[in-house]
N, C-alpha and C. Protein backbone atom coordinates (compact mmCIF):
# COMPACT_ATOMS: atom_id res chain seq x y z
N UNK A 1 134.09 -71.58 78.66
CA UNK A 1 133.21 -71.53 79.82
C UNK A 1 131.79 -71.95 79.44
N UNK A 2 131.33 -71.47 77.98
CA UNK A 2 130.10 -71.93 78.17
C UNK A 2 129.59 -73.48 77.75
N UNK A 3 131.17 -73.75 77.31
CA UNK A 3 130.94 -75.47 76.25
C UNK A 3 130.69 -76.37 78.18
N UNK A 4 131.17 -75.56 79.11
CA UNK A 4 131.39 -76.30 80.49
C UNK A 4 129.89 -76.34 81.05
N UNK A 5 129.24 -74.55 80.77
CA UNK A 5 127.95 -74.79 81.26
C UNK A 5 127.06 -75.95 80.61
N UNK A 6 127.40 -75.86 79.01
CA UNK A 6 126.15 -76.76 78.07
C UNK A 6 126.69 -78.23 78.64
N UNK A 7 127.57 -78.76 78.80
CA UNK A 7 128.39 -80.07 79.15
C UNK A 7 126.99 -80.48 80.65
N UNK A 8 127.76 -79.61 81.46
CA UNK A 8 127.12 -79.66 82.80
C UNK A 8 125.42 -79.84 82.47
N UNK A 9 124.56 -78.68 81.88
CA UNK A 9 123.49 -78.95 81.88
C UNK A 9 122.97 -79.78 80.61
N UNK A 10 123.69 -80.47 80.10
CA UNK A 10 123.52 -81.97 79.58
C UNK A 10 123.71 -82.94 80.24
N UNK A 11 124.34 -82.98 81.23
CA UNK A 11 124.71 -83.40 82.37
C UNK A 11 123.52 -84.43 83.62
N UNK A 12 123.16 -83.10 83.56
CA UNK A 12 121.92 -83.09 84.61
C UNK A 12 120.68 -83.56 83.83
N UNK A 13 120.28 -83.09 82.01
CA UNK A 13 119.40 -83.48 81.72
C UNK A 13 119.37 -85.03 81.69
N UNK A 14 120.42 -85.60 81.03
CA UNK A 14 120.73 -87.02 81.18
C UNK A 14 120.52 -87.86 82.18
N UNK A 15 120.59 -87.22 83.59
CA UNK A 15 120.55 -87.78 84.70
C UNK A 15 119.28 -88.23 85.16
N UNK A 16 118.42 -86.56 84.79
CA UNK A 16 117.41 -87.08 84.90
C UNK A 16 116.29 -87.68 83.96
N UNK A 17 116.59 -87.93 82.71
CA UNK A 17 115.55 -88.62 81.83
C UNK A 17 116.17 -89.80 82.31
N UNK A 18 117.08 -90.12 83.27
CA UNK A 18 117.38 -91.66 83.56
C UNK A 18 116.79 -92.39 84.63
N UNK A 19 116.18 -91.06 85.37
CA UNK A 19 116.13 -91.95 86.62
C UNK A 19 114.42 -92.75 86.63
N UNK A 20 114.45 -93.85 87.11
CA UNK A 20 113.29 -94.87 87.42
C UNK A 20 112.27 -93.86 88.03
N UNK A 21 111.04 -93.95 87.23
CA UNK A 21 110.37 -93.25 88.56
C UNK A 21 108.89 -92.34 87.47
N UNK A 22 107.84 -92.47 88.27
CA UNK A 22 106.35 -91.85 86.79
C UNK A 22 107.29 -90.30 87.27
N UNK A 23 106.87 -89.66 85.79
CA UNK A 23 106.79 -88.34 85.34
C UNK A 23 106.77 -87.14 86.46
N UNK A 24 105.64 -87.74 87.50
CA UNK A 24 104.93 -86.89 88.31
C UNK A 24 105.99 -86.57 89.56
N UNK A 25 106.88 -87.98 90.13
CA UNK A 25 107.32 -87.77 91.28
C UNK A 25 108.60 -87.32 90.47
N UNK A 26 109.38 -87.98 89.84
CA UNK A 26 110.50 -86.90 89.12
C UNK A 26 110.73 -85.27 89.07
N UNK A 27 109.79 -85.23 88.36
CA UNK A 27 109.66 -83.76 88.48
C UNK A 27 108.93 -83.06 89.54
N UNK A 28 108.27 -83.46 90.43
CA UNK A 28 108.37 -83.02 91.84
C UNK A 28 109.34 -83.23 92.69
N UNK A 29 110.23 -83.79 92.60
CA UNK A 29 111.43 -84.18 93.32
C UNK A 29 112.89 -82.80 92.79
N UNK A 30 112.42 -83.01 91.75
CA UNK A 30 113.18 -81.72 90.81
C UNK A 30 112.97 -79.96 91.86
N UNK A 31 111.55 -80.15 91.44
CA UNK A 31 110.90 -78.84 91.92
C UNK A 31 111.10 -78.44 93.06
N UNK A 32 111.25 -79.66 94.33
CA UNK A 32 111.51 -79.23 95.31
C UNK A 32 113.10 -79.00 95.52
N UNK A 33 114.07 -80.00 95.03
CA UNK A 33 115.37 -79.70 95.19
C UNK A 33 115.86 -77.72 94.69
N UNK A 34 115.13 -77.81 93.34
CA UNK A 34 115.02 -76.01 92.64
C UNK A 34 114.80 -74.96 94.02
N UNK A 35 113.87 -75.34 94.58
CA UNK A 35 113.26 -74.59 95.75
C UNK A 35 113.77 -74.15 96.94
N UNK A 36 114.18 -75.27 97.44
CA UNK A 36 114.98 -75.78 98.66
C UNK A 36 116.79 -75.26 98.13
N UNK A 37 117.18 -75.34 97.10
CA UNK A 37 118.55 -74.63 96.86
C UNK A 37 118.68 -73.33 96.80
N UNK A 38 117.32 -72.96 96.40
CA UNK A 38 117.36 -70.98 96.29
C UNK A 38 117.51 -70.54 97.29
N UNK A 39 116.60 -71.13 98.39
CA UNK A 39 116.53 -70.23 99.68
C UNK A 39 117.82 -70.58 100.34
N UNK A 40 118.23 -69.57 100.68
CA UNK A 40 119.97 -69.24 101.35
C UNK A 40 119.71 -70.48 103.17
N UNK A 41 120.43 -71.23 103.36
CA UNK A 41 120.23 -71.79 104.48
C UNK A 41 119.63 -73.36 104.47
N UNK A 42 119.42 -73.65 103.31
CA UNK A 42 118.47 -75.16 102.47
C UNK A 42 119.41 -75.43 102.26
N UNK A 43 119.54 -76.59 101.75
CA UNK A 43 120.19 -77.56 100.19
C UNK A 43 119.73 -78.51 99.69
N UNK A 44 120.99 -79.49 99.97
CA UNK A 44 120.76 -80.68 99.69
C UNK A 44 119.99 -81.26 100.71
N UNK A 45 120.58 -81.40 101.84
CA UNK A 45 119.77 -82.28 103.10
C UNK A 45 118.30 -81.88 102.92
N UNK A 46 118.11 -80.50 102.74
CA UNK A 46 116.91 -79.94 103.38
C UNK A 46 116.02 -80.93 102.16
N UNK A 47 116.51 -80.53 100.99
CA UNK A 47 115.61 -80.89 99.57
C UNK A 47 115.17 -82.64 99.59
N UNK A 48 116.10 -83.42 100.55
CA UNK A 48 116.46 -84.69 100.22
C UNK A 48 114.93 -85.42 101.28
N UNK A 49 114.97 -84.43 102.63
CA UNK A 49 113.74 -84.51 103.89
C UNK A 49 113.02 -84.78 103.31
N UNK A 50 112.12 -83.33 102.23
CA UNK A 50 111.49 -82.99 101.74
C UNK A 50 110.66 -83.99 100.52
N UNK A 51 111.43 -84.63 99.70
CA UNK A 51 111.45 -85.44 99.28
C UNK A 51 111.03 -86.66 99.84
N UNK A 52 111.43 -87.57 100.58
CA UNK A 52 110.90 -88.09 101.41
C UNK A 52 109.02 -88.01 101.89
N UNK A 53 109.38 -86.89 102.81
CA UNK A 53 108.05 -86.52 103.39
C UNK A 53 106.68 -86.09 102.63
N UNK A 54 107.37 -85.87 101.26
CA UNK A 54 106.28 -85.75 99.69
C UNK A 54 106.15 -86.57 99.15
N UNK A 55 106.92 -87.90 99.34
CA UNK A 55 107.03 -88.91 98.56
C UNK A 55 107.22 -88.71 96.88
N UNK A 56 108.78 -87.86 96.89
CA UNK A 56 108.92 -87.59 95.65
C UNK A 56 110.26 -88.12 95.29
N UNK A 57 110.78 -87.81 93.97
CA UNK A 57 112.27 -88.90 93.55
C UNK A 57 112.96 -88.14 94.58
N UNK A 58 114.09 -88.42 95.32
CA UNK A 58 114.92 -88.21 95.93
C UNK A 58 116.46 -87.74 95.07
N UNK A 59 116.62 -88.85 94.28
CA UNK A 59 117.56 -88.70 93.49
C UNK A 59 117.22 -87.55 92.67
N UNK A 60 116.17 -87.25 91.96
CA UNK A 60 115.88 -85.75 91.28
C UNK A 60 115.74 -84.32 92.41
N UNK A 61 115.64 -84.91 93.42
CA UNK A 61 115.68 -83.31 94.21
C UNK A 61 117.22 -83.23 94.72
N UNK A 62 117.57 -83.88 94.87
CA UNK A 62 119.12 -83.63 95.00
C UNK A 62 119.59 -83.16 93.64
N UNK A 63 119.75 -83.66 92.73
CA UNK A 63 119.85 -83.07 91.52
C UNK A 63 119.75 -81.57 91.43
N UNK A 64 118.03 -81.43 91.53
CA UNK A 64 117.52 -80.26 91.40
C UNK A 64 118.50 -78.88 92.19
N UNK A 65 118.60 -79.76 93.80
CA UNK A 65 119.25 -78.89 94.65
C UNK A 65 120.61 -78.50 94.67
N UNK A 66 121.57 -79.45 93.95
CA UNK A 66 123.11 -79.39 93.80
C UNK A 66 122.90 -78.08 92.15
N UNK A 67 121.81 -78.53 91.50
CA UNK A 67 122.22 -77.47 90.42
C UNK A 67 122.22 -75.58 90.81
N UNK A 68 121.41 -75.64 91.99
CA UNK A 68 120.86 -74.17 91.85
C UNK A 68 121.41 -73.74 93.47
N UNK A 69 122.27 -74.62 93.91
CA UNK A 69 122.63 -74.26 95.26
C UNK A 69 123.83 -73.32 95.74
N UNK A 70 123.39 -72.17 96.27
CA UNK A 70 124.61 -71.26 96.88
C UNK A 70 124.93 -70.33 95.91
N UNK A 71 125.42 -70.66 94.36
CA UNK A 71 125.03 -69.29 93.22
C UNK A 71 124.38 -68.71 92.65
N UNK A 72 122.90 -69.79 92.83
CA UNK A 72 122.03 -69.19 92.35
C UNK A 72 121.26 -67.93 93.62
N UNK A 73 121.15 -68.55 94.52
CA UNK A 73 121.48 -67.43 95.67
C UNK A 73 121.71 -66.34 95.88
N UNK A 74 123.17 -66.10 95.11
CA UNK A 74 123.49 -64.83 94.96
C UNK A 74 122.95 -64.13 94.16
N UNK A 75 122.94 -65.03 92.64
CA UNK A 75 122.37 -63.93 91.45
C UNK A 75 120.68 -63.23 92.16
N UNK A 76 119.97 -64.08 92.80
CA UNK A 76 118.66 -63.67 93.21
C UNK A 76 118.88 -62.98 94.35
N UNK A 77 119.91 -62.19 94.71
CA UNK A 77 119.47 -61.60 96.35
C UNK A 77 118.90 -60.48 95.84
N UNK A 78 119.09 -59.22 94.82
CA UNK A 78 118.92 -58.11 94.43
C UNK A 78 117.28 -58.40 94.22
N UNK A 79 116.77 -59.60 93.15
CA UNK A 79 115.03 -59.74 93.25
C UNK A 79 114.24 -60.16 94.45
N UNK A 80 115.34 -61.06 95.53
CA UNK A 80 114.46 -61.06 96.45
C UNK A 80 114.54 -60.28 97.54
N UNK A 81 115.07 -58.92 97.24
CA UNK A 81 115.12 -57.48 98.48
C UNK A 81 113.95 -56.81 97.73
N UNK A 82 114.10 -57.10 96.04
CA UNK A 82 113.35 -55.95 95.52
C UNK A 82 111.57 -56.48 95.98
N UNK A 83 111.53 -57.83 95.70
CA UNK A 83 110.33 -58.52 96.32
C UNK A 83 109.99 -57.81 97.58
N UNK A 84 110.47 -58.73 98.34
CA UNK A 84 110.58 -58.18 100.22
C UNK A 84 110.35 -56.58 100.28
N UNK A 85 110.87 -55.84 99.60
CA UNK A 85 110.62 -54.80 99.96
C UNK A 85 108.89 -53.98 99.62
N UNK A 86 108.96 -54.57 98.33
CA UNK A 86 107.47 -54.42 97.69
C UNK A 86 106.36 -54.84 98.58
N UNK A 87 106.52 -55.77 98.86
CA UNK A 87 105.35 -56.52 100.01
C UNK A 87 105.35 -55.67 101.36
N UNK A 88 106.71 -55.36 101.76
CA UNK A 88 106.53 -54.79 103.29
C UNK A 88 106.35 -53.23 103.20
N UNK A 89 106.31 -52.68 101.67
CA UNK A 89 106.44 -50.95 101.96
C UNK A 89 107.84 -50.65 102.24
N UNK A 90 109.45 -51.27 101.79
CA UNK A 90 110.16 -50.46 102.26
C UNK A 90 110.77 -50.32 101.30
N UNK A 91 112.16 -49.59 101.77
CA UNK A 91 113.13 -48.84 100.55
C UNK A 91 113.92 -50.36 100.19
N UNK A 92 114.07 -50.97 99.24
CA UNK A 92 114.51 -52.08 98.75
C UNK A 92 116.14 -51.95 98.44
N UNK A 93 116.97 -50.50 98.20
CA UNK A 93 118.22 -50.37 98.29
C UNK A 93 119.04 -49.93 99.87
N UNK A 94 118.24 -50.03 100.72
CA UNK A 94 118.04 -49.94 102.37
C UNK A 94 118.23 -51.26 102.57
N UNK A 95 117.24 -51.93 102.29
CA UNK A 95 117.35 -53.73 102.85
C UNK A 95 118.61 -54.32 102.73
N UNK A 96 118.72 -54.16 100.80
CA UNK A 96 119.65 -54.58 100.37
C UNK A 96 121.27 -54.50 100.86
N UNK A 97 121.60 -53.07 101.35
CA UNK A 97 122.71 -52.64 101.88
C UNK A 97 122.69 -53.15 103.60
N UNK A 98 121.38 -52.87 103.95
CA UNK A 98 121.64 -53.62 105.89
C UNK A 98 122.02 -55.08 105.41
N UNK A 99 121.27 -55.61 104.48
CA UNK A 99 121.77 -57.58 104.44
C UNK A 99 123.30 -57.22 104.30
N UNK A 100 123.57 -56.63 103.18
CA UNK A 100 125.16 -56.97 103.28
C UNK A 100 125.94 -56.65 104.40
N UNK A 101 125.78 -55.67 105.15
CA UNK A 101 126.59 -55.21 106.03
C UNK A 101 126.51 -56.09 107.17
N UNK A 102 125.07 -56.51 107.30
CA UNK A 102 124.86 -58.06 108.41
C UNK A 102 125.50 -59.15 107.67
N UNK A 103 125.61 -59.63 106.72
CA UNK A 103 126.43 -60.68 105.91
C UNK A 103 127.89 -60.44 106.16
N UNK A 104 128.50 -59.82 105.82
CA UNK A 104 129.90 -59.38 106.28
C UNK A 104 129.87 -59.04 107.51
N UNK A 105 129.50 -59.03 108.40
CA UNK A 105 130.19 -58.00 110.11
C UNK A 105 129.40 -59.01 111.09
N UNK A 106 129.09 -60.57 110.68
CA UNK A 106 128.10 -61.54 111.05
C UNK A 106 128.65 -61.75 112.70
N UNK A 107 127.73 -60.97 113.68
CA UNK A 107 128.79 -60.99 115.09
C UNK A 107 126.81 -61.38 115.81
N UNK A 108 127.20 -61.69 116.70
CA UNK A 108 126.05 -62.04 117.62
C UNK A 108 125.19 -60.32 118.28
N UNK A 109 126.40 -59.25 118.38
CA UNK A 109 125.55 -57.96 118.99
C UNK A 109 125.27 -57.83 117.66
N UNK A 110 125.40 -58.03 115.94
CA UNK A 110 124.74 -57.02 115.24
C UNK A 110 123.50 -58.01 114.77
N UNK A 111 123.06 -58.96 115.45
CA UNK A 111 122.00 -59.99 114.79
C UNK A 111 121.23 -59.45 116.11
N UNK A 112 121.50 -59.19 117.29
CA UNK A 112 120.50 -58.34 117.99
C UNK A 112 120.12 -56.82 117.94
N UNK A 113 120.94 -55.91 116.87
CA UNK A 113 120.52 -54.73 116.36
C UNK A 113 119.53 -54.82 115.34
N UNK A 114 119.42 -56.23 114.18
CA UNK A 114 119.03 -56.41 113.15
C UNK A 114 117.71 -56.06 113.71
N UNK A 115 116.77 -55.38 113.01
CA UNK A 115 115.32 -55.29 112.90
C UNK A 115 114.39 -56.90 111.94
N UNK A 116 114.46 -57.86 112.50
CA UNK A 116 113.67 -58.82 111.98
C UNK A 116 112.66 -58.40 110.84
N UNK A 117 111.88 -57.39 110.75
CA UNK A 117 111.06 -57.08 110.53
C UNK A 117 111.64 -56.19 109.21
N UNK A 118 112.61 -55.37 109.38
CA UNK A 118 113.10 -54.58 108.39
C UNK A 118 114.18 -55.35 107.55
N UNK A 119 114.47 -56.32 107.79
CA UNK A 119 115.80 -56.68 106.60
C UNK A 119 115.40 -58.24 106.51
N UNK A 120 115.70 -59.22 107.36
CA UNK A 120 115.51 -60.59 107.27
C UNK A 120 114.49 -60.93 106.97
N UNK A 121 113.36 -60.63 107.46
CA UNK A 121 111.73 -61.29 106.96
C UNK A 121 111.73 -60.78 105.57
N UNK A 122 111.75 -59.68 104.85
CA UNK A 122 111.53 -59.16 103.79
C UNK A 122 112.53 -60.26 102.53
N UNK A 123 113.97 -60.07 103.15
CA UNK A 123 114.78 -61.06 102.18
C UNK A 123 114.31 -62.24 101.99
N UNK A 124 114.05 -62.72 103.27
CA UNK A 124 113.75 -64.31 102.88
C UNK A 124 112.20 -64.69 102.44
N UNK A 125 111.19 -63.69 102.63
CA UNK A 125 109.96 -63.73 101.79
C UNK A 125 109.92 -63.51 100.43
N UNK A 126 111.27 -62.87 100.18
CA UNK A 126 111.35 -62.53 98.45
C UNK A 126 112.55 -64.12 98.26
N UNK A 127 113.05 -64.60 98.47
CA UNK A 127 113.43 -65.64 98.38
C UNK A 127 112.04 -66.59 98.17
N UNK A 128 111.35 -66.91 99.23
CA UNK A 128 110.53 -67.88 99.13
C UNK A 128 109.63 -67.30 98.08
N UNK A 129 109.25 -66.86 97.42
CA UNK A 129 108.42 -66.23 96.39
C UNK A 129 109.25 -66.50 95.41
N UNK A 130 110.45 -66.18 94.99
CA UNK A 130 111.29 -67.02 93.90
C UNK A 130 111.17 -68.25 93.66
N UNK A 131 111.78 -68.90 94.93
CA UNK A 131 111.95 -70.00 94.70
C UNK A 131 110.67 -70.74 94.85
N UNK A 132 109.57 -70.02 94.93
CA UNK A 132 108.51 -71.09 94.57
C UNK A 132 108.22 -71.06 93.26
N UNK A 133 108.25 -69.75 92.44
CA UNK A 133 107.95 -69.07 91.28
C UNK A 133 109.01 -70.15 90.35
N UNK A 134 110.18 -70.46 90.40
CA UNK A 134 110.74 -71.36 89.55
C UNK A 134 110.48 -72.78 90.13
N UNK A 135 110.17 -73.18 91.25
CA UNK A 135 109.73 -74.91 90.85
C UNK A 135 109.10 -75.06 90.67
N UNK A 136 107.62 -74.02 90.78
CA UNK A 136 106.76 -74.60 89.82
C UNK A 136 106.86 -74.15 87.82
N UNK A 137 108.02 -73.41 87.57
CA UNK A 137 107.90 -73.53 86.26
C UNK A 137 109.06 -74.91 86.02
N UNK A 138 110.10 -75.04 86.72
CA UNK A 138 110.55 -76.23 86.67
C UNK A 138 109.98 -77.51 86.79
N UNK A 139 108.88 -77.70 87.66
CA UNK A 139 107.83 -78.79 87.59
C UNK A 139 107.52 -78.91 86.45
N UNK A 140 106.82 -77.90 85.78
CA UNK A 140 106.51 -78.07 84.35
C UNK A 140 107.23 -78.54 82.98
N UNK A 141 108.59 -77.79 83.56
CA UNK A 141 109.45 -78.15 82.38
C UNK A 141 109.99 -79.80 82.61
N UNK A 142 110.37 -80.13 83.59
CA UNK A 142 110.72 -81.03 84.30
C UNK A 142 109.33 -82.50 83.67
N UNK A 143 108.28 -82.06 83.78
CA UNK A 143 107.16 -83.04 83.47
C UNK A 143 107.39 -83.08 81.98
N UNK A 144 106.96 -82.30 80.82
CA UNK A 144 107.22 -81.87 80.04
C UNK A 144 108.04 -82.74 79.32
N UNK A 145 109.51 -82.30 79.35
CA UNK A 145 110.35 -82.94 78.83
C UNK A 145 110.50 -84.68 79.35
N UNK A 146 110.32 -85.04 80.52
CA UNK A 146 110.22 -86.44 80.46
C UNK A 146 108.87 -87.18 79.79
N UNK A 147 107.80 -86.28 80.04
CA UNK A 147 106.52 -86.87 79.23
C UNK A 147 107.25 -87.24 77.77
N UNK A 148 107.48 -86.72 77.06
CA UNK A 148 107.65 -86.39 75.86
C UNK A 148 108.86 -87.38 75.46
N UNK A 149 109.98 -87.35 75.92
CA UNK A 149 111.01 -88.23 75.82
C UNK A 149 110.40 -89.58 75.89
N UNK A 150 109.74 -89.72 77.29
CA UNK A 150 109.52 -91.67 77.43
C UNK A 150 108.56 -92.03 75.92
N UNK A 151 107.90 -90.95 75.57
CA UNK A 151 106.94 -91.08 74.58
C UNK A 151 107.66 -91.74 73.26
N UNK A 152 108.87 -91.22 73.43
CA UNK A 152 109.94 -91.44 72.17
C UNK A 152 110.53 -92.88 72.01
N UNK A 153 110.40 -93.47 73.46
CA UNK A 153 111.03 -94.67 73.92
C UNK A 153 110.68 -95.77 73.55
């Protein structure tokens, strides 16, 4: 399993020290795909807009967004309740348990019981606080390692 992960994220590094394009929009294209895959409801399309409308690589935010899309998600729901909750004052193992029970029992009367305010705003503000918190360290790494490589070239 893990010769599959190192494969894969050799994978992706390859891909992207390949693609045409200065340092700057690469790895902004990266950063946003990272970003745009965390938050539950993004992906690819969203990352690909985005790209575009920043005038950044396209081909690296798709990248970015196929690597971290839908599992990485999961591993972060527990930091972004614990986030959300920190910011709004609430019980963060409260949030955590209403999301799931709205995630599983997903019916139209329990999305009008949901308190906006108590479960959804909080999750997805600790989402967007993640996922900004890693593209911009992915920007960096992302610049970084292609600076340094073309240097080699």
């Amino acid at each position: 399993m893990f010769k599959k992960i190192k494969d894969f994220l050799k994978f992706i590094y390859l891909k992207i020290v390949k693609i045409n394009g200065t340092p700057h929009k690469v790895s902004l294209g990266f950063a946003i795909g990272i970003a745009l895959g965390i938050i539950p409801g993004t992906g690819p399309l969203a990352a690909l807009i985005f790209a575009i409308l920043l005038r950044a690589n396209r081909a690296s935010a798709l990248l970015g967004s196929l690597l971290v899309n839908t599992w990485f998600s999961i591993l972060t729901l527990i930091p972004a309740a614990k986030i959300g909750a920190l910011l709004f004052n609430l019980n963060w193992h409260k949030i955590y348990t209403e999301w799931l029970i709205l995630f599983y029992s997903l019916r139209w009367q329990g999305l009008i019981k949901v308190s906006l305010y108590k479960i959804i705003l909080p999750i997805i503000l600790g989402y967007v606080i993640i996922a900004l918190g890693l593209a911009v360290f992915s920007y960096i790494l992302c610049r970084i390692i292609l600076k340094t490589n073309r240097k080699w070239r």
